[in-house]
Protein backbone atom coordinates (compact mmCIF):
# COMPACT_ATOMS: atom_id res chain seq x y z
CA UNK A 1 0.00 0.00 0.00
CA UNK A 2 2.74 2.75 0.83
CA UNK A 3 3.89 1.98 -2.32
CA UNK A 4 0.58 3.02 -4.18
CA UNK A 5 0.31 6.76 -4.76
CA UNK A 6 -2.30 8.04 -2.51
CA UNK A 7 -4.92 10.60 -3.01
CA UNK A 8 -5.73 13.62 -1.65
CA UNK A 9 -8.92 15.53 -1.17
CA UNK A 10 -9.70 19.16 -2.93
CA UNK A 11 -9.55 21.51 -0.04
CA UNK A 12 -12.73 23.30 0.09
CA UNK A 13 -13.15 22.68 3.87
CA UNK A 14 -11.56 22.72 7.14
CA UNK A 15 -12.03 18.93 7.28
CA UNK A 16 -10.37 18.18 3.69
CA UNK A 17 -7.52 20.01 5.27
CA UNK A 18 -7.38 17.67 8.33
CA UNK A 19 -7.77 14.37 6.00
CA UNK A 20 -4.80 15.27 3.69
CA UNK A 21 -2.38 15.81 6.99
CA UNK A 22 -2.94 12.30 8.32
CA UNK A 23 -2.34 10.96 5.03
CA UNK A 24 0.72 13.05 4.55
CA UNK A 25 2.07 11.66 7.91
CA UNK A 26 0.87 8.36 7.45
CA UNK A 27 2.20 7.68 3.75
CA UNK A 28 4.42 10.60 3.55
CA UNK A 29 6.16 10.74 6.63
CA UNK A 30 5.50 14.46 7.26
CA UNK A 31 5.05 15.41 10.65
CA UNK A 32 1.56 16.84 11.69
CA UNK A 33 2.41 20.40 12.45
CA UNK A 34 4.72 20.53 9.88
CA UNK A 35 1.83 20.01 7.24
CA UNK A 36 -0.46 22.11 9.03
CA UNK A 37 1.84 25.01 9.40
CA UNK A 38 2.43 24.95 5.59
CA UNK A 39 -1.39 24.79 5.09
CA UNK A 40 -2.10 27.69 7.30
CA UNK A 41 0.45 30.18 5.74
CA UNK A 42 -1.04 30.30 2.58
CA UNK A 43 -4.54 30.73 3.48
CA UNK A 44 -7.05 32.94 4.69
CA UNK A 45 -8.64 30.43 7.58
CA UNK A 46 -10.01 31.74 10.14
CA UNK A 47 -8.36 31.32 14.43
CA UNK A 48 -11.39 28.84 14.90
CA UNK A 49 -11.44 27.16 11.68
CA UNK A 50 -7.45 26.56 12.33
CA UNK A 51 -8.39 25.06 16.18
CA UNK A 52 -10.95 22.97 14.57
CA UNK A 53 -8.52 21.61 12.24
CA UNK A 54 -5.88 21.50 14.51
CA UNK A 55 -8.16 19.30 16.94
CA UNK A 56 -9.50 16.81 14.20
CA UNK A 57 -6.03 16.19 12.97
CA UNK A 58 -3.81 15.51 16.60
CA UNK A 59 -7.10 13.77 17.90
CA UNK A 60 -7.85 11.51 14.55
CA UNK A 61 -4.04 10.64 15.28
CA UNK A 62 -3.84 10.34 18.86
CA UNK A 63 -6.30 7.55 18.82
CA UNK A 64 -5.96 6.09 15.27
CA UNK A 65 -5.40 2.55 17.40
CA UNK A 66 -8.81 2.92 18.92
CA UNK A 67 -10.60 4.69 15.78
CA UNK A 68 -9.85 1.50 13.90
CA UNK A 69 -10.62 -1.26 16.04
CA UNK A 70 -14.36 0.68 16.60
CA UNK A 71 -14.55 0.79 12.71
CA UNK A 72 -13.65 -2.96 12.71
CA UNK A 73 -16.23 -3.66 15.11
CA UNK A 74 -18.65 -2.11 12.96
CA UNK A 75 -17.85 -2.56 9.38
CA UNK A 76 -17.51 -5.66 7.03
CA UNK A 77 -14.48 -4.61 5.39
CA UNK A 78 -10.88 -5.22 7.48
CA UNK A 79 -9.09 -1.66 7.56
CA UNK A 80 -6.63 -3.26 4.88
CA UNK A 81 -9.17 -4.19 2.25
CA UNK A 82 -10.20 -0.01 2.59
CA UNK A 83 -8.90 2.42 0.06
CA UNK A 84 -6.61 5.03 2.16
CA UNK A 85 -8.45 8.51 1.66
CA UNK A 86 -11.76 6.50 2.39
CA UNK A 87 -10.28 5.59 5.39
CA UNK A 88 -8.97 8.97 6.28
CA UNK A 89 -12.55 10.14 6.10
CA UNK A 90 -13.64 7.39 8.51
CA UNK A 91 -11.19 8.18 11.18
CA UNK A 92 -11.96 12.13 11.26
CA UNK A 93 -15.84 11.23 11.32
CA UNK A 94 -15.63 9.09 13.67
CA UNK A 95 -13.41 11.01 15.83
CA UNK A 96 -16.08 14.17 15.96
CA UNK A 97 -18.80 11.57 16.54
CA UNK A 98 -16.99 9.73 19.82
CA UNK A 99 -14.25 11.84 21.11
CA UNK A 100 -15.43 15.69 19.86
CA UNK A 101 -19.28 15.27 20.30
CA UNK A 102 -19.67 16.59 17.05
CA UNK A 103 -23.66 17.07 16.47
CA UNK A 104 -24.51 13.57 14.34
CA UNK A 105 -25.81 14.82 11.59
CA UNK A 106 -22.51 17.55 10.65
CA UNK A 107 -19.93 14.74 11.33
CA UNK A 108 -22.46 12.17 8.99
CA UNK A 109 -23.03 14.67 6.56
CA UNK A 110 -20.00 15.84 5.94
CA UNK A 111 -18.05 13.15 5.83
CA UNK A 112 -20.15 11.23 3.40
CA UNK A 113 -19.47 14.63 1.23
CA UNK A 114 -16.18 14.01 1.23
CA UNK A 115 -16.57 10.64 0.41
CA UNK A 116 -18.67 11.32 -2.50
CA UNK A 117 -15.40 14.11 -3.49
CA UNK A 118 -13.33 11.06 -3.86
CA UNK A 119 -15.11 9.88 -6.78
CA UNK A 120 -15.06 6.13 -5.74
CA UNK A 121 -17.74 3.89 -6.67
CA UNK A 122 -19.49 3.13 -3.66
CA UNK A 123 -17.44 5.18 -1.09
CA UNK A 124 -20.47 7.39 0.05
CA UNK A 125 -22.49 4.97 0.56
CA UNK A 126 -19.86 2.81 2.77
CA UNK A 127 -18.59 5.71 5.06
CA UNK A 128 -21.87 6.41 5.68
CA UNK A 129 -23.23 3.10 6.34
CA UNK A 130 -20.22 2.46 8.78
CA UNK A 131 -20.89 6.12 10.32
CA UNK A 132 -24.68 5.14 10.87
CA UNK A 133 -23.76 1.68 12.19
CA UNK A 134 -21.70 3.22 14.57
CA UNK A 135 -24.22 6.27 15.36
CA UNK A 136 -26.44 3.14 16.30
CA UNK A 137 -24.16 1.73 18.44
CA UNK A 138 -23.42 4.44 20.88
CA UNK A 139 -25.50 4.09 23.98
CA UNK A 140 -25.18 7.47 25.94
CA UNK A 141 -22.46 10.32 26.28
CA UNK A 142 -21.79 10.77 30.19
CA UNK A 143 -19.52 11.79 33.04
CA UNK A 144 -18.66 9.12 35.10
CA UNK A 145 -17.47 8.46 38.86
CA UNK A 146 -16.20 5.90 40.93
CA UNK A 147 -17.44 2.38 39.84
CA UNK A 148 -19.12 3.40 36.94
CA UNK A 149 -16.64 3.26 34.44
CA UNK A 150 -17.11 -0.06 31.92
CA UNK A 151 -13.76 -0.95 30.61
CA UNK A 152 -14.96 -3.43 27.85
CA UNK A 153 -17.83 -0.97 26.51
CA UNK A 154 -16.76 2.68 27.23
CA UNK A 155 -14.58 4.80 25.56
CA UNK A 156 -12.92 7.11 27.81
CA UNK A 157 -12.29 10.35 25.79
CA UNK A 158 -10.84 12.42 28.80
CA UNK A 159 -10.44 10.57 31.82
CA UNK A 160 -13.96 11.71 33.61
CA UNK A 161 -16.24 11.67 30.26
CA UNK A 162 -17.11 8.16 28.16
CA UNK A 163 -18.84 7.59 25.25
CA UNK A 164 -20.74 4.11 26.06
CA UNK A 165 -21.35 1.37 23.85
CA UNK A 166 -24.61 -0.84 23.83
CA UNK A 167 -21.46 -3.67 22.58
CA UNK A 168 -18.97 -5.05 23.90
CA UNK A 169 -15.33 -3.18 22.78
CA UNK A 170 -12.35 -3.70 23.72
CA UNK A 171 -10.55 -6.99 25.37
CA UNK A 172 -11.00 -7.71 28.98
CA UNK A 173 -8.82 -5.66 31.24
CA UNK A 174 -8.02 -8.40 33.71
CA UNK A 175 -6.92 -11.44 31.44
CA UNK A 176 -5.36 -8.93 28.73
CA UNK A 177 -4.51 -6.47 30.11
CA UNK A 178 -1.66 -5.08 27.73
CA UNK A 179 -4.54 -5.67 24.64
CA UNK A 180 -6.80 -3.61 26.75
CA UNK A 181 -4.52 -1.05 26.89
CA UNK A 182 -3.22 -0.74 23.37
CA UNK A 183 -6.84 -1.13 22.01
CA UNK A 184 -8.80 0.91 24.31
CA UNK A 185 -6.01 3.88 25.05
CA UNK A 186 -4.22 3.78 21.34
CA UNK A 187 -0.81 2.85 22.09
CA UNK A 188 1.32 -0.12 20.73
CA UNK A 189 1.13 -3.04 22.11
CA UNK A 190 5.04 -3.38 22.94
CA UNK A 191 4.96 -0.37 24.17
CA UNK A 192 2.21 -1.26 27.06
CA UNK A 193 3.72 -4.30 27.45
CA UNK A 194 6.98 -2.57 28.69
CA UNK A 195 4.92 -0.17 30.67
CA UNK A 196 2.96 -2.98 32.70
CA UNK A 197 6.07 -4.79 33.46
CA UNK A 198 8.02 -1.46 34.87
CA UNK A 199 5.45 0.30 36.29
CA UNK A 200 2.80 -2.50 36.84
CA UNK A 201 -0.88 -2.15 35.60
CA UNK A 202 -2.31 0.84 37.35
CA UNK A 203 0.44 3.16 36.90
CA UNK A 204 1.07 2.48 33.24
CA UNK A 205 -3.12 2.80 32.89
CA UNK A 206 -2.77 6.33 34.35
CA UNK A 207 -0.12 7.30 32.27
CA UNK A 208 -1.90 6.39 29.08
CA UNK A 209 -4.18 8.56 30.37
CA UNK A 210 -2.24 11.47 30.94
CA UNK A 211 -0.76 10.68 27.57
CA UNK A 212 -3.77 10.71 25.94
CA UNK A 213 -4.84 14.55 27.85
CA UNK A 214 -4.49 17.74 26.12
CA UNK A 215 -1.01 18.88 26.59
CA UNK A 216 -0.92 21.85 29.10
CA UNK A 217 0.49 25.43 27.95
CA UNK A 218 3.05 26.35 30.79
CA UNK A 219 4.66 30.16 31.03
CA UNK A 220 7.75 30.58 32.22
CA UNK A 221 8.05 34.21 33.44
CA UNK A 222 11.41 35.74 31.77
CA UNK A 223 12.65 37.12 35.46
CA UNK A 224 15.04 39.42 33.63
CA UNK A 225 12.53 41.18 32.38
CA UNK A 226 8.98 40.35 34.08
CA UNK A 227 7.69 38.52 37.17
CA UNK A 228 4.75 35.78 37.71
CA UNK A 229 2.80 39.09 38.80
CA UNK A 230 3.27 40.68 35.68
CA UNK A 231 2.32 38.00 33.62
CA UNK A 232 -0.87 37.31 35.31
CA UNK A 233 -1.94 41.11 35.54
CA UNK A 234 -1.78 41.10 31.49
CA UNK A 235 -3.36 37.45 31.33
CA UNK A 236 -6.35 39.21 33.57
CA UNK A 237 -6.45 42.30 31.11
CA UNK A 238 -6.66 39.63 28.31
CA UNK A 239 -9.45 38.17 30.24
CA UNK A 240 -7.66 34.61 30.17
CA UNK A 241 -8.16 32.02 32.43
CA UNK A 242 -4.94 30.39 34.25
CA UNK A 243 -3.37 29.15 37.50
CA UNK A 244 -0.03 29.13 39.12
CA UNK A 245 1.99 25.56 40.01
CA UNK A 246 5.16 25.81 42.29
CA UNK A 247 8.30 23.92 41.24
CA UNK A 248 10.28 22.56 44.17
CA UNK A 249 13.20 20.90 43.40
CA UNK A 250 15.33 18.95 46.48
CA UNK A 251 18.14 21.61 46.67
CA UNK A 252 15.80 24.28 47.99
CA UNK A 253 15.10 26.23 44.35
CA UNK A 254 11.59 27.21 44.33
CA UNK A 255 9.63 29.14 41.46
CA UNK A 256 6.39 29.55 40.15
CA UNK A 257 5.21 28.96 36.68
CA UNK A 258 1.54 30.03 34.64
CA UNK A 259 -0.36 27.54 33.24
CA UNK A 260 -2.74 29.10 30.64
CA UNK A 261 -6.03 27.30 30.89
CA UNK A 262 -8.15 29.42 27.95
CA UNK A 263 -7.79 28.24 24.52
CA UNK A 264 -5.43 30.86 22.88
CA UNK A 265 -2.29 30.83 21.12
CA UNK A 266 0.26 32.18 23.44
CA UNK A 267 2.80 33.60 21.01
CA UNK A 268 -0.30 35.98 20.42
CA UNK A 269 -0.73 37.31 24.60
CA UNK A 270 0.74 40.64 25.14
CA UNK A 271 4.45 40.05 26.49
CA UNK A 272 5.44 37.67 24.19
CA UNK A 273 7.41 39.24 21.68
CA UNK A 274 8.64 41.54 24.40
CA UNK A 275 10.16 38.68 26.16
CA UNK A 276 8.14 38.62 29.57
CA UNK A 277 7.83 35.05 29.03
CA UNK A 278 9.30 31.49 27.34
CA UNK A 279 6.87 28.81 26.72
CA UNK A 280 7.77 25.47 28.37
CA UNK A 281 6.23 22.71 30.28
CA UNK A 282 6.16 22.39 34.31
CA UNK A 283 8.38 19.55 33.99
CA UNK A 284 11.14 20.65 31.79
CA UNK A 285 11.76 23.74 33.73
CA UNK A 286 12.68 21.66 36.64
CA UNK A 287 16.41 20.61 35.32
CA UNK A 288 17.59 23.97 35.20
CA UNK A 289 16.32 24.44 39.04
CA UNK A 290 18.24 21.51 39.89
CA UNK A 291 21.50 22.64 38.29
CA UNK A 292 21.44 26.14 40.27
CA UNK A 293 23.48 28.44 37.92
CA UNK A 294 24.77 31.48 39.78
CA UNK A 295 25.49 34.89 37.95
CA UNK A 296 29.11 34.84 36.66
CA UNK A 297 29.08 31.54 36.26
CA UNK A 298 30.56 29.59 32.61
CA UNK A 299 28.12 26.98 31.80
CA UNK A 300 27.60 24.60 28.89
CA UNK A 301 23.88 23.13 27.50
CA UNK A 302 25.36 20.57 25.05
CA UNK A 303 21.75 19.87 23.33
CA UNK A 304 20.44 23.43 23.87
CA UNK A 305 17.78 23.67 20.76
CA UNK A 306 15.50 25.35 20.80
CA UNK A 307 16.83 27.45 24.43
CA UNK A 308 14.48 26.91 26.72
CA UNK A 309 17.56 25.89 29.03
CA UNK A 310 19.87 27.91 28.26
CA UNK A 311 17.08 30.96 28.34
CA UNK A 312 16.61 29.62 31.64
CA UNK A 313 20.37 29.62 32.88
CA UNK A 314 20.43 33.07 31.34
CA UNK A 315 17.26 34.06 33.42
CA UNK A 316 18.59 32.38 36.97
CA UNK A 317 22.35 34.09 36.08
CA UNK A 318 20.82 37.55 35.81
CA UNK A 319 22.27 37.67 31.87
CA UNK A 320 25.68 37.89 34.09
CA UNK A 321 28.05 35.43 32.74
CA UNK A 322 28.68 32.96 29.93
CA UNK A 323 26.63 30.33 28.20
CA UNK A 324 27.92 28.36 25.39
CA UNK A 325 24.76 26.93 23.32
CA UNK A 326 25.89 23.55 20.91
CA UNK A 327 23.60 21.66 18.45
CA UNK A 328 24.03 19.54 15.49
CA UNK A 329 22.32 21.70 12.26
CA UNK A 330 22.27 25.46 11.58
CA UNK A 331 18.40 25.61 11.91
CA UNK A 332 18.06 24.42 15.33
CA UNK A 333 20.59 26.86 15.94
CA UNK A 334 19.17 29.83 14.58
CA UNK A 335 16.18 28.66 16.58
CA UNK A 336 18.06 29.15 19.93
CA UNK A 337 19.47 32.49 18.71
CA UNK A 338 15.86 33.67 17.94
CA UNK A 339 14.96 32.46 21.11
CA UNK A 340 17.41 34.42 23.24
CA UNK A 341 17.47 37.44 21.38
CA UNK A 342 13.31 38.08 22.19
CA UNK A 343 14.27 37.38 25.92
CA UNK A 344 16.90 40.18 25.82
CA UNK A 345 20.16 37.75 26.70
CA UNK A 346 23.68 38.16 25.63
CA UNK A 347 25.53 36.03 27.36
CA UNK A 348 24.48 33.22 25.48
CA UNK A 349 27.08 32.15 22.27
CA UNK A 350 25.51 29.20 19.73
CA UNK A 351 27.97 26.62 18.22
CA UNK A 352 27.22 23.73 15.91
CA UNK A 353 28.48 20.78 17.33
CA UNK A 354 30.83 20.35 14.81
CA UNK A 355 32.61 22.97 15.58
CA UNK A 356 32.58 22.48 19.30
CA UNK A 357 36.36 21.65 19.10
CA UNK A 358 37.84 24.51 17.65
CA UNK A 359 35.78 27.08 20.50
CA UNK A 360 36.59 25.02 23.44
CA UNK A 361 40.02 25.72 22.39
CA UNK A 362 39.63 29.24 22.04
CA UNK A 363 37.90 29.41 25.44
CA UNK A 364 40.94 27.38 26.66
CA UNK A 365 39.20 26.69 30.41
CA UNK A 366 36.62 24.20 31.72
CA UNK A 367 33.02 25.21 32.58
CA UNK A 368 31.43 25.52 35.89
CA UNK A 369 28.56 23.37 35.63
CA UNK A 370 26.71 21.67 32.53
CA UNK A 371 23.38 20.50 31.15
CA UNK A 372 22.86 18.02 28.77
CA UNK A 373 19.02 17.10 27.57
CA UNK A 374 19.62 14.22 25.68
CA UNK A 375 17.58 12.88 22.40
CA UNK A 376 15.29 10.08 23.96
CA UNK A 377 12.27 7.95 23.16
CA UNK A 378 9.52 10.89 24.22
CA UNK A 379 7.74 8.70 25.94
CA UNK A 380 7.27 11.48 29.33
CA UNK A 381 5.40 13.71 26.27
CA UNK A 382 3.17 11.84 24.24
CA UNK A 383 0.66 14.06 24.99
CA UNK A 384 2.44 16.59 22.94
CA UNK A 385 3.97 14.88 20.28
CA UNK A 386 1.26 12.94 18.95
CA UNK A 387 2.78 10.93 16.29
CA UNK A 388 5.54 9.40 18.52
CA UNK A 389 3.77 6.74 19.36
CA UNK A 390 3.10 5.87 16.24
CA UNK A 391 6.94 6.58 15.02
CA UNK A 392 8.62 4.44 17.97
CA UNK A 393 10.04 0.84 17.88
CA UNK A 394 11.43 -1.05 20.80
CA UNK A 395 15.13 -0.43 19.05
CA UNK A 396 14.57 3.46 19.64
CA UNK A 397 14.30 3.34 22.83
CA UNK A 398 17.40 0.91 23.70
CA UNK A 399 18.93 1.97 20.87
CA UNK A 400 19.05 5.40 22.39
CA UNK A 401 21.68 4.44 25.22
CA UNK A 402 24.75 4.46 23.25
CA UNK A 403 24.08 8.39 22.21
CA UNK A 404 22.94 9.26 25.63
CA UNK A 405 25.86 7.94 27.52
CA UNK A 406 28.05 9.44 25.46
CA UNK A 407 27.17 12.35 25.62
CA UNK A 408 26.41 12.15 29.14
CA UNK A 409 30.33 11.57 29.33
CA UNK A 410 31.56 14.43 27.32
CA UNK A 411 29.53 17.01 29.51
CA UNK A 412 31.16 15.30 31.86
CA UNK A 413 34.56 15.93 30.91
CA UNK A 414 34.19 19.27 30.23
CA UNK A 415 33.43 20.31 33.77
CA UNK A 416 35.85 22.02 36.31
CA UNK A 417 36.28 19.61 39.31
CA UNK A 418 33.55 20.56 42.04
CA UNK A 419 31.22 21.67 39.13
CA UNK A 420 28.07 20.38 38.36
CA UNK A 421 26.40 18.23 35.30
CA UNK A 422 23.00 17.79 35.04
CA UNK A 423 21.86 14.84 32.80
CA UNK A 424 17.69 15.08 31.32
CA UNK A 425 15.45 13.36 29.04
CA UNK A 426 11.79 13.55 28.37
CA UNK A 427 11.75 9.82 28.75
CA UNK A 428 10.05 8.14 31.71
CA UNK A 429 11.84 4.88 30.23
CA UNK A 430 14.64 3.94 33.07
CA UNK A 431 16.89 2.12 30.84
CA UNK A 432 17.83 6.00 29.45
CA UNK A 433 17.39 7.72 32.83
CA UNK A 434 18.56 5.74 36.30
CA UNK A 435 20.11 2.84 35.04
CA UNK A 436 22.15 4.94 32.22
CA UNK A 437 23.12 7.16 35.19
CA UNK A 438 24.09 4.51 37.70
CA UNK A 439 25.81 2.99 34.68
CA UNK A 440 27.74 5.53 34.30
CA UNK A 441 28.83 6.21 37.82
CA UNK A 442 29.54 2.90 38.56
CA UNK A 443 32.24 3.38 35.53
CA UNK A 444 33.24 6.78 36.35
CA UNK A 445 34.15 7.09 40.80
CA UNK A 446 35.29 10.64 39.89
CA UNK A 447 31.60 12.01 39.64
CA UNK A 448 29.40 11.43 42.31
CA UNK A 449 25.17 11.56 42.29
CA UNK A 450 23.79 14.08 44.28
CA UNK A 451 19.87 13.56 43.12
CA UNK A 452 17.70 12.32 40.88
CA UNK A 453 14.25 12.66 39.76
CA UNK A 454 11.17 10.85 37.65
CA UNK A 455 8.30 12.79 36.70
CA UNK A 456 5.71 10.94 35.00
CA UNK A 457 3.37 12.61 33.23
CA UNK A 458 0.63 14.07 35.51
CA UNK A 459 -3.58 15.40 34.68
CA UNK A 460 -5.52 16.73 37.09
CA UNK A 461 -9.33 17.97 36.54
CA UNK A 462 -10.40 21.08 37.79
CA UNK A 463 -13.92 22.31 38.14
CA UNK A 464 -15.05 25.18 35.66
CA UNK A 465 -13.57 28.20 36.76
CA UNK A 466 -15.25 31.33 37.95
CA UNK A 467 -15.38 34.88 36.95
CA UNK A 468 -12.52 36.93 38.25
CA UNK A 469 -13.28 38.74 41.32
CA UNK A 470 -11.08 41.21 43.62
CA UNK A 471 -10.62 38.65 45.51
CA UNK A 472 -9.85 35.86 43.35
CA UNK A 473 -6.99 36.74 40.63
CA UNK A 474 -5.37 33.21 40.21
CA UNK A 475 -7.88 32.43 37.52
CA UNK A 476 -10.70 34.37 35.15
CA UNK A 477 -12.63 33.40 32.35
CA UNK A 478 -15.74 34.29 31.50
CA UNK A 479 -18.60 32.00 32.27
CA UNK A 480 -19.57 32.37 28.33
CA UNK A 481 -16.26 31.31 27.13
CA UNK A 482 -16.52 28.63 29.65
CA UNK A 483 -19.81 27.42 28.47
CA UNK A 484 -18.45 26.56 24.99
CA UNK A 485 -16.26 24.32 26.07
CA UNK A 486 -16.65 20.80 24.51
CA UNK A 487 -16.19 19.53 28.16
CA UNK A 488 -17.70 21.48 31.10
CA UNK A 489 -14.45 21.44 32.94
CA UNK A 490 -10.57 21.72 32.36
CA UNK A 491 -8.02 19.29 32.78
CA UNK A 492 -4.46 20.27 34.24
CA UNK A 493 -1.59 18.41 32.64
CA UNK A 494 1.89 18.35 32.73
CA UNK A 495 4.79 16.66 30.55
CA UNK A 496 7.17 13.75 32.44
CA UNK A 497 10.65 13.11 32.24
CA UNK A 498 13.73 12.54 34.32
CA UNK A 499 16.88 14.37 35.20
CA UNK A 500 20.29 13.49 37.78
CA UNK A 501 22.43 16.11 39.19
CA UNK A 502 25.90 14.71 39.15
CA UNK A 503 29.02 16.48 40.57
CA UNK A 504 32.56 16.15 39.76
CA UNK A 505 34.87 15.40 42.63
């Protein structure tokens, strides 16, 4: 089949948009945003019609495990036997009918249309007959509580809200449980597999669910420039709705970082482009916390794109000091320079990695203390990288160690004695976190682990939030913007990973 040459729809609507990305990923290897971002730069859609699109085309693809076994359940055709594009239209109907609660009759109708656009004898009539079967099959839409939840018949679309089937679904929990958790939560079955036998059922369930949430949109406030204050007194302006999370990390750094709970872009909230802020996840500002950088310092990030950790470093050192940046290509490099330049640093130099040799010569002296966020399997943020899991194979993620340790070992070496390396991944995997850290000590007596840390990704629900009042300023939205919400509250979620402050004797 990958061999055939696969058609694409006509764009004349939102949804033909959000058709041709999944087959451009699926057949073309293009990543999701990558297609989209191309799409959306030479046309005249609209900030909803983009969301819209946006949401079909990471949901269609966040559950494409799930969205095939229900069409399997429910149509006479295995998904092999069905033409690509046809099938394309059958995932993104069927993902506004169970996961979006799409009204029946837009997600019917217009996928059928598209159908009938393909101009393949029969198609109409079979997306539509699946579509209906399914309609049919769907039992009630419904919050659920404690005890309530039906593993073999619900769908869980958020973790508190099921669609329920009047048929039985998915495998039985109990004597498969690794089938019940690749079917029902779209993940591959490997991959649950080694999740159930690290982690043990429960855990590994609750992290398919937080890697199934909505990823969350964390602030970090640029201190060099703004405070937490700041940022929320032009988030209430804005009238958007967010809350504040504390980062404590075990060496005594504290800080506070904004979570933006109203559905916005934030490059587009006042402050960006004047630097008051860098976007980046709860969890991955907690590495840069760990490593402490104090103004003056010389510190290295040897996999720095696209700066959020060195912006950090630069933020923490007061812009006092010096911060050598290395990646591998010139783009991710111009990335970090972009990057640092809207915060307002200079103290932070780029260098392709290639060329790493010839500057540490020219600095001719060791650094104080380095970071190093290696290139891992992802698996701490498949909520935000939604092909991944798709993408991944057993060999990436032991594969990965060989890279890792390396270059685990050359921040090492480039370290003053009595400075300090911090190692991170966005991994929850412990064959690339603690066991390619005690690996490496148990090789290496000189360095020594101070502490370590595994964050698995984390949702929480919260209950609609209220108008902003006087007294009240950690969140605000409006109850009308609230109201349109596809679910009637907001869920809270964070990215996981891992990181190991290490010090050199």
């Amino acid at each position: 089949m990958a061999k055939r040459k696969i058609k694409d729809l006509e764009v004349s609507r939102p949804r033909d948009i959000a058709v041709n990305a999944l087959n451009a990923f699926l057949f073309g290897k293009t990543l999701l945003q990558d297609y989209l971002d191309r799409q959306f730069g030479s046309s005249d859609l609209t900030p909803q019609d983009r969301r819209f699109i946006t949401e079909l085309v990471n949901g269609t693809c966040r559950h494409l495990i799930t969205l095939d076994h229900i069409i399997m359940k429910f149509s006479n055709r295995p998904i092999k036997q069905i033409d690509p594009l046809v099938l394309q239209i059958l995932r993104v109907g069927l993902y506004q009918l169970v996961y979006m609660r799409t009204p029946d009759f837009a997600s019917l109708n217009e996928s059928v249309g598209q159908a009938r656009e393909t101009k393949y004898t029969g198609a109409a009539g079979f997306v539509n007959g699946v579509l209906r079967n399914i309609q049919r099959g769907i039992e009630i839409t419904c919050n659920i509580s404690a005890g309530e939840y039906k593993p073999r018949f619900d769908v869980l679309i958020d973790g508190k809200t099921v669609c329920r089937f009047n048929k039985m679904l998915f495998p039985d929990k109990k004597s498969s449980p690794d089938k019940f958790l690749s079917i029902a939560f779209s993940f591959p079955k490997w991959l649950v597999e080694r999740w159930i036998k690290t982690f043990g059922f429960e855990k590994a369930y609750d992290l398919c669910i937080a890697s199934n949430s909505k990823p969350g949109i964390w602030l970090r406030p640029n201190t060099v420039r703004s405070s937490v204050d700041k940022i929320k007194q032009e988030l209430i302006e804005q009238g958007l709705n967010f809350s504040i999370a504390d980062i404590k990390i075990e060496n005594g750094s504290t800080t506070q970082a904004v979570e933006l709970l109203s559905r916005t872009n934030p490059a587009k909230i006042n402050g960006f482009e004047q630097g008051d802020f860098y976007i980046q996840d709860w969890m991955a500002q907690h590495p840069v916390l760990a490593l402490d950088p104090k103004p003056g310092q010389k510190i290295l990030d040897l996999c720095a794109a696209p700066g959020g950790k060195s912006t950090h470093i630069a933020a923490l050192m007061n812009n006092e000091g010096y911060i050598l940046a290395v990646d591998t290509v010139r783009k991710k490099i111009e990335k970090i320079e972009e990057n640092y330049q809207r915060l307002g640093f200079d103290i932070i130099e780029c260098c392709r990695v290639d060329a790493l040799e010839q500057k540490l010569s020219e600095l001719d002296s060791l650094f104080d203390a380095a970071i190093v966020d290696v290139p891992c399997s992802n698996t701490g943020v498949l909520a935000r990288r939604v092909e991944a899991r798709h993408l991944l194979n057993p060999s990436d993620i032991n594969g990965n160690t060989s890279l890792q340790g390396e270059l685990l070992e050359k921040a090492c070496s480039l370290v003053k004695p009595g400075g300090k390396i911090v190692y991170s991944t966005c991994s929850v995997d412990p064959i690339e976190n603690q066991t390619l850290v005690h690996t490496f000590l148990k090789d290496h007596s000189e360095y020594e682990l101070i502490s370590e840390c595994t964050i698995m990704p984390e949702v929480k629900y919260l209950k609609p939030p209220k108008k902003l009042d006087s007294e009240n300023n950690s969140k605000s939205e409006s109850p009308s913007k609230a109201s349109r919400d596809i679910i009637s509250y907001i869920h809270s979620c964070h990215d996981g990973g891992y990181y190991a402050l290490i010090s050199k004797k």
